[in-house]
N, C-alpha and C. Protein backbone atom coordinates (compact mmCIF):
# COMPACT_ATOMS: atom_id res chain seq x y z
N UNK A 1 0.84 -1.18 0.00
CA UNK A 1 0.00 0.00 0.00
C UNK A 1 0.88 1.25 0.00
N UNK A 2 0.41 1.93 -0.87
CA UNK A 2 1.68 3.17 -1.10
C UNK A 2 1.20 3.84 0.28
N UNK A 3 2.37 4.73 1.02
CA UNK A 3 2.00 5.68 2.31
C UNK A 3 0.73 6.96 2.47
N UNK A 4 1.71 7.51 0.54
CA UNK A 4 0.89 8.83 1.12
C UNK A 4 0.43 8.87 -0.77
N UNK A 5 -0.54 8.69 -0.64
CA UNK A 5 -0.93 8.18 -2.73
C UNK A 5 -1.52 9.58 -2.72
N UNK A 6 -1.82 10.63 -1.86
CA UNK A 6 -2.11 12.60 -1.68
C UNK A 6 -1.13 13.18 -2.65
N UNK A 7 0.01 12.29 -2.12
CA UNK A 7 1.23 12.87 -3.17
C UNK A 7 1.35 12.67 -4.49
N UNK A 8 0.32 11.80 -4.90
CA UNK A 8 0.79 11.20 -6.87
C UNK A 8 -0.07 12.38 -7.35
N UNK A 9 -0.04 12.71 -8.31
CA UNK A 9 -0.99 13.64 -9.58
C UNK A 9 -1.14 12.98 -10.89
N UNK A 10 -2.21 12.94 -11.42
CA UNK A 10 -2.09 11.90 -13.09
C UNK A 10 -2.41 13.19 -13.55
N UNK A 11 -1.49 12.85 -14.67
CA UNK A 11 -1.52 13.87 -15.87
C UNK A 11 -1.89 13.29 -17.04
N UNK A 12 -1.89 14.46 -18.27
CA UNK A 12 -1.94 13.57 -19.55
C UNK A 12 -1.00 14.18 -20.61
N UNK A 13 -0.56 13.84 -21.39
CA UNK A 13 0.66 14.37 -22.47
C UNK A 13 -0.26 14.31 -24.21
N UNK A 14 -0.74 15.10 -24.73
CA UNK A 14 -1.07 15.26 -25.75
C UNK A 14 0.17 15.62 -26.91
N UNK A 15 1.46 15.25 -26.50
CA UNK A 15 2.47 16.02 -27.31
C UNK A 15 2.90 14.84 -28.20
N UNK A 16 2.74 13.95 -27.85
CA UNK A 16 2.83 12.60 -28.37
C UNK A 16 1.60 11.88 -29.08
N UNK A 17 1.80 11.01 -30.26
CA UNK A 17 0.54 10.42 -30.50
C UNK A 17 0.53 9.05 -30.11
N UNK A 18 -0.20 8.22 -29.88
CA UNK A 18 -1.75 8.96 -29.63
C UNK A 18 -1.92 10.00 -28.03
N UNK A 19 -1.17 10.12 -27.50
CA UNK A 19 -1.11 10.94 -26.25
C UNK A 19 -0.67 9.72 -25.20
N UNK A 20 -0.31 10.26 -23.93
CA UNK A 20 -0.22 9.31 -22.49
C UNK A 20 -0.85 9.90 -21.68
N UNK A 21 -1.09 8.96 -20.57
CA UNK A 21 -1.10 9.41 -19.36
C UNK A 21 -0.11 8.90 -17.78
N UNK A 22 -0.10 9.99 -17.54
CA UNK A 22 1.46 10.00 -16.53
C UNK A 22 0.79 9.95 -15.01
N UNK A 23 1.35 9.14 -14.05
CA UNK A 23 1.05 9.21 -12.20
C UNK A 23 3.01 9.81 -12.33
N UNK A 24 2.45 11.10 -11.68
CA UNK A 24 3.61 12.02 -11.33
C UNK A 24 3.81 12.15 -9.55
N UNK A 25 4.83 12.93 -9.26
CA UNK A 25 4.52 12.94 -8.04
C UNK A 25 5.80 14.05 -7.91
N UNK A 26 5.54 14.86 -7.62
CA UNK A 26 6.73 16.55 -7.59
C UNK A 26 7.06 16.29 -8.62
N UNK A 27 6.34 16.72 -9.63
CA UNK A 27 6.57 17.25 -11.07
C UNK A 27 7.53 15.89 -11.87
N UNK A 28 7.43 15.15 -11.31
CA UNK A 28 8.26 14.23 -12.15
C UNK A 28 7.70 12.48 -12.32
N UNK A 29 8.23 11.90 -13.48
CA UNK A 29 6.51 10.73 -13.77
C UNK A 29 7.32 9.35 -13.27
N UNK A 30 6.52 9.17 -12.67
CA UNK A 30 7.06 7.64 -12.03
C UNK A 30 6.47 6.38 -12.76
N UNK A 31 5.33 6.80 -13.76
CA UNK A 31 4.61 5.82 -14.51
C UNK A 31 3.64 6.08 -15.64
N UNK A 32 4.12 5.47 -16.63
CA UNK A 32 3.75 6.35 -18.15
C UNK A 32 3.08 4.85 -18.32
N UNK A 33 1.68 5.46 -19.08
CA UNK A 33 0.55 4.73 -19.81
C UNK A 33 0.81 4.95 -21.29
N UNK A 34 0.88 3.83 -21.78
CA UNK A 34 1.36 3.84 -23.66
C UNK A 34 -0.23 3.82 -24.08
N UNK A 35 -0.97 2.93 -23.16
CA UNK A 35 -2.41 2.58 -23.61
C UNK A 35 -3.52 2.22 -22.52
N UNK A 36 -4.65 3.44 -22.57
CA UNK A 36 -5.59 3.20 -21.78
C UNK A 36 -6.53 3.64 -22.39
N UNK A 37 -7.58 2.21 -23.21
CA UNK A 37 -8.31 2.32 -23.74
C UNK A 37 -9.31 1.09 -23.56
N UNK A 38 -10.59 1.49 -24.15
CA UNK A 38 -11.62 0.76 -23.50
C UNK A 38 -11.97 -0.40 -24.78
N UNK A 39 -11.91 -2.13 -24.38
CA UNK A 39 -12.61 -3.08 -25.67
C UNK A 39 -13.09 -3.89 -24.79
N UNK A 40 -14.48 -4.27 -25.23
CA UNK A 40 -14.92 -5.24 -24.81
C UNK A 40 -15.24 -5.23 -23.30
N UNK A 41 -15.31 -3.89 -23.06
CA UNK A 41 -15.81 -3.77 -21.12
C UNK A 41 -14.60 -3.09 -20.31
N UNK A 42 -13.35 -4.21 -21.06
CA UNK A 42 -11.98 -3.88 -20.48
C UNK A 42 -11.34 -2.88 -20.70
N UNK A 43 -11.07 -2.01 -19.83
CA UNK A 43 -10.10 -0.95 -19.50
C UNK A 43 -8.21 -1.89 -19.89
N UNK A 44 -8.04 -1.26 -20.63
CA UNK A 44 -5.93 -1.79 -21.22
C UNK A 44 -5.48 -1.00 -21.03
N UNK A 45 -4.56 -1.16 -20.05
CA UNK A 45 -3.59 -0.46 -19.33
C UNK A 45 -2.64 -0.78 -19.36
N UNK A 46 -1.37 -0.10 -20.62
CA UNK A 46 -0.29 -1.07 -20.97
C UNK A 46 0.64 0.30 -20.18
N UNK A 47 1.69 -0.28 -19.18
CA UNK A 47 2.43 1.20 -18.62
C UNK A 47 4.09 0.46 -18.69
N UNK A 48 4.61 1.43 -18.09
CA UNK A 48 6.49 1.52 -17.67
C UNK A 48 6.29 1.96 -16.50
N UNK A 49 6.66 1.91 -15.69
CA UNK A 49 7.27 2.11 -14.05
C UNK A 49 8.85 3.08 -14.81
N UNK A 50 8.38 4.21 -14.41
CA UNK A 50 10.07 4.84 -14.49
C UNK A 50 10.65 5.23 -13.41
N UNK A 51 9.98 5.09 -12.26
CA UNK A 51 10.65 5.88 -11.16
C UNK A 51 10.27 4.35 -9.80
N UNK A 52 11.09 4.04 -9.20
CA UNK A 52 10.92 2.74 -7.91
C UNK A 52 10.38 1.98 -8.45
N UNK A 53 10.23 1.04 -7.50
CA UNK A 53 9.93 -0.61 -7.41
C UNK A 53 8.26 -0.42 -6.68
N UNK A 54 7.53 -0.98 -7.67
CA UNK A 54 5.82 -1.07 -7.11
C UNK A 54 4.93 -1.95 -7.40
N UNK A 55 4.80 -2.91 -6.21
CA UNK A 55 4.22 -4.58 -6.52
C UNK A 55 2.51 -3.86 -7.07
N UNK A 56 2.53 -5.57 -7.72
CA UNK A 56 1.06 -4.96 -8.58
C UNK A 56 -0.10 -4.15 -7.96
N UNK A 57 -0.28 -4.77 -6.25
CA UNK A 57 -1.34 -3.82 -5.53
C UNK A 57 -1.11 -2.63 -5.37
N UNK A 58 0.32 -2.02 -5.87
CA UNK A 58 0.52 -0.75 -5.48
C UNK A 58 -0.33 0.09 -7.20
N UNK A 59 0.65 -0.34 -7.91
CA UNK A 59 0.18 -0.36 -9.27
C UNK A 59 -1.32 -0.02 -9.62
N UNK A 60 -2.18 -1.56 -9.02
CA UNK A 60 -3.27 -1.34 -9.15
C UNK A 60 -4.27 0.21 -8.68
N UNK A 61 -4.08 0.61 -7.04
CA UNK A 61 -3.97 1.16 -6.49
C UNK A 61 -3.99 2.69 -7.12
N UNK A 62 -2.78 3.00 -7.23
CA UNK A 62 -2.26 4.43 -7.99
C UNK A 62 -3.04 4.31 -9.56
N UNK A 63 -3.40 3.39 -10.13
CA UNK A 63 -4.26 3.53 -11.28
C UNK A 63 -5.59 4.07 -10.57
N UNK A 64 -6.35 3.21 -9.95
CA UNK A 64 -7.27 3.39 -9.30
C UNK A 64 -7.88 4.64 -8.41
N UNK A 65 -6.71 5.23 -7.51
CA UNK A 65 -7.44 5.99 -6.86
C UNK A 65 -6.45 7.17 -7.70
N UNK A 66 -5.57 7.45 -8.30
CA UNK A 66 -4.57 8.85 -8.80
C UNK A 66 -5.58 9.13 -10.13
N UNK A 67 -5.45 7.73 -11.10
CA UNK A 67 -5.68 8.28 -12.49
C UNK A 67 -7.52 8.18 -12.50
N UNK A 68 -7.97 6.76 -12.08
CA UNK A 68 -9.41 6.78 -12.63
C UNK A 68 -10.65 7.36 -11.65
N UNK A 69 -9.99 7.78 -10.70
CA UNK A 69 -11.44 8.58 -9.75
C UNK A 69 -10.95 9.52 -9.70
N UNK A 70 -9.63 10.37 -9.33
CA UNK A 70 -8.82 11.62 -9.39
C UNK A 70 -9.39 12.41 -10.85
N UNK A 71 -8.23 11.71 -11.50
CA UNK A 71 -7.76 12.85 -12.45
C UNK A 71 -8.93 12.53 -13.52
N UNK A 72 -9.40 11.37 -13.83
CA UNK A 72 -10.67 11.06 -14.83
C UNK A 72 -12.23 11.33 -14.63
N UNK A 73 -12.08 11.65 -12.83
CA UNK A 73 -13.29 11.33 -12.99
C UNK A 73 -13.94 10.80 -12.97
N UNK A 74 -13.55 9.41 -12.29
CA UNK A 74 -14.47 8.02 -13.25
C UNK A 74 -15.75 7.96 -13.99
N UNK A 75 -14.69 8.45 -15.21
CA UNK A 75 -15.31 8.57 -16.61
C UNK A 75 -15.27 7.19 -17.50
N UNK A 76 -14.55 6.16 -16.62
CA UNK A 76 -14.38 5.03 -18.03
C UNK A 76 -15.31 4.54 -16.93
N UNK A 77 -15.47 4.75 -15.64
CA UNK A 77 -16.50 3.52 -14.53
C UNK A 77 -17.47 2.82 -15.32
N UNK A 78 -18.47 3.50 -16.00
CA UNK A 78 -19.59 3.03 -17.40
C UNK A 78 -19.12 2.57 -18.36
N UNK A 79 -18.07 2.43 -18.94
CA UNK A 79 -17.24 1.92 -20.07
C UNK A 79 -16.91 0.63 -20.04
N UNK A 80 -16.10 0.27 -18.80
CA UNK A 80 -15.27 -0.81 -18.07
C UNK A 80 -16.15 -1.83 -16.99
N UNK A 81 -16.21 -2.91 -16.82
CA UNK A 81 -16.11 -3.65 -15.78
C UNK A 81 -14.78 -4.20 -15.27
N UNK A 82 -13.89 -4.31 -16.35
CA UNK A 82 -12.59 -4.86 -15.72
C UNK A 82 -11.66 -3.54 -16.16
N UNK A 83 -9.83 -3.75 -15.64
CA UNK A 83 -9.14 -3.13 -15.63
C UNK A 83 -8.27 -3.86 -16.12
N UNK A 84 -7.54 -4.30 -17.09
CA UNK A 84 -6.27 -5.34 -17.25
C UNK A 84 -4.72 -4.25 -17.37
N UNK A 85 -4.08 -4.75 -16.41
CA UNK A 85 -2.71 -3.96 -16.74
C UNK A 85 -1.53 -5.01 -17.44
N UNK A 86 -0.90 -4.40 -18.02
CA UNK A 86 0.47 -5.05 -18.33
C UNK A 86 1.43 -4.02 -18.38
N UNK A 87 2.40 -4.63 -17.54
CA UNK A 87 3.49 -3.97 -17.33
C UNK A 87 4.58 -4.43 -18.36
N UNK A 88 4.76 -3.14 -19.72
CA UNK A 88 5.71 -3.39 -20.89
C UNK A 88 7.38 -4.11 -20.41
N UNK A 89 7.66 -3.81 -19.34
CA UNK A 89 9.12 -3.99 -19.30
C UNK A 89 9.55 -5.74 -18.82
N UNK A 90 8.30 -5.85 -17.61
CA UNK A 90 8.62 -7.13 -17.43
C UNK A 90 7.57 -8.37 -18.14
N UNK A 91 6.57 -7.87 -18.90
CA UNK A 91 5.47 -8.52 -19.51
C UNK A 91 4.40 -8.96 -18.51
N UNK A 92 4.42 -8.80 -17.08
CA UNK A 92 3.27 -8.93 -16.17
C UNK A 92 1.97 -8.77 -16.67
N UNK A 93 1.02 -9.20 -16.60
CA UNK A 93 -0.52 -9.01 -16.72
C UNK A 93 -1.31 -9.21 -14.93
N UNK A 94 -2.06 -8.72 -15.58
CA UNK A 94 -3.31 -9.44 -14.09
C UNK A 94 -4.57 -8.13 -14.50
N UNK A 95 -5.54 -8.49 -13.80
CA UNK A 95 -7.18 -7.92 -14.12
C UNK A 95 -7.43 -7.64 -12.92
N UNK A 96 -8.39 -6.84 -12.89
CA UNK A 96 -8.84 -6.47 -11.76
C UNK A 96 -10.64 -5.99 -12.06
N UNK A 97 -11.69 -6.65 -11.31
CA UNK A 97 -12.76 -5.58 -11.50
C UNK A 97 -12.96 -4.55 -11.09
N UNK A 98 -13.10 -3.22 -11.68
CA UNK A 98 -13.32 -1.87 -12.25
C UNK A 98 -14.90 -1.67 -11.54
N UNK A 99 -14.53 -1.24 -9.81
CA UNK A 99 -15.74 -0.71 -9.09
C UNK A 99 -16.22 0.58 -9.09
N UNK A 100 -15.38 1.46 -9.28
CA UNK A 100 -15.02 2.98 -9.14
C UNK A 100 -15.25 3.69 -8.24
């Protein structure tokens, strides 16, 4: 369980195509989204960890409460029943259901 998750901010980067979205934390990104998009119910959440070491509940977590009730809104909550992440670097997967 991260300590203080007050401290993350999700951003989004339109400078890039198709765009990202970033969990920052003092101006600097600890975790870049290549792909968060909605098929079939499922929320795909393909990311990089650039900054520490963060087991999947943390992961899950900082998606959950930084990017999809924070900074979105939970705007995909109606979109999604599930959440699938994969982590690009080490090829990890796992799902999660998408309560909001």
């Amino acid at each position: 369980m991260i300590a203080n998750i007050d401290n993350f901010e999700g951003s989004f980067c339109d400078l890039l195509e198709p765009g990202c979205y970033f969990i920052e934390k003092d101006g600097v990104d600890y975790i870049k989204f290549t792909t968060f998009e909605v098929e079939d119910k499922t929320l795909n959440c393909k990311f990089e960890v650039l900054k520490s070491n963060y087991t999947q509940d943390e992961i899950s977590e900082l998606v959950y409460v930084v990017l999809l009730k924070r900074f979105c809104n939970n705007f995909y909550l109606n979109k999604a029943s599930y959440v699938k992440f994969e982590n690009i670097k080490t090829n990890e997967t796992w799902r999660h259901a998408y309560f909001g």
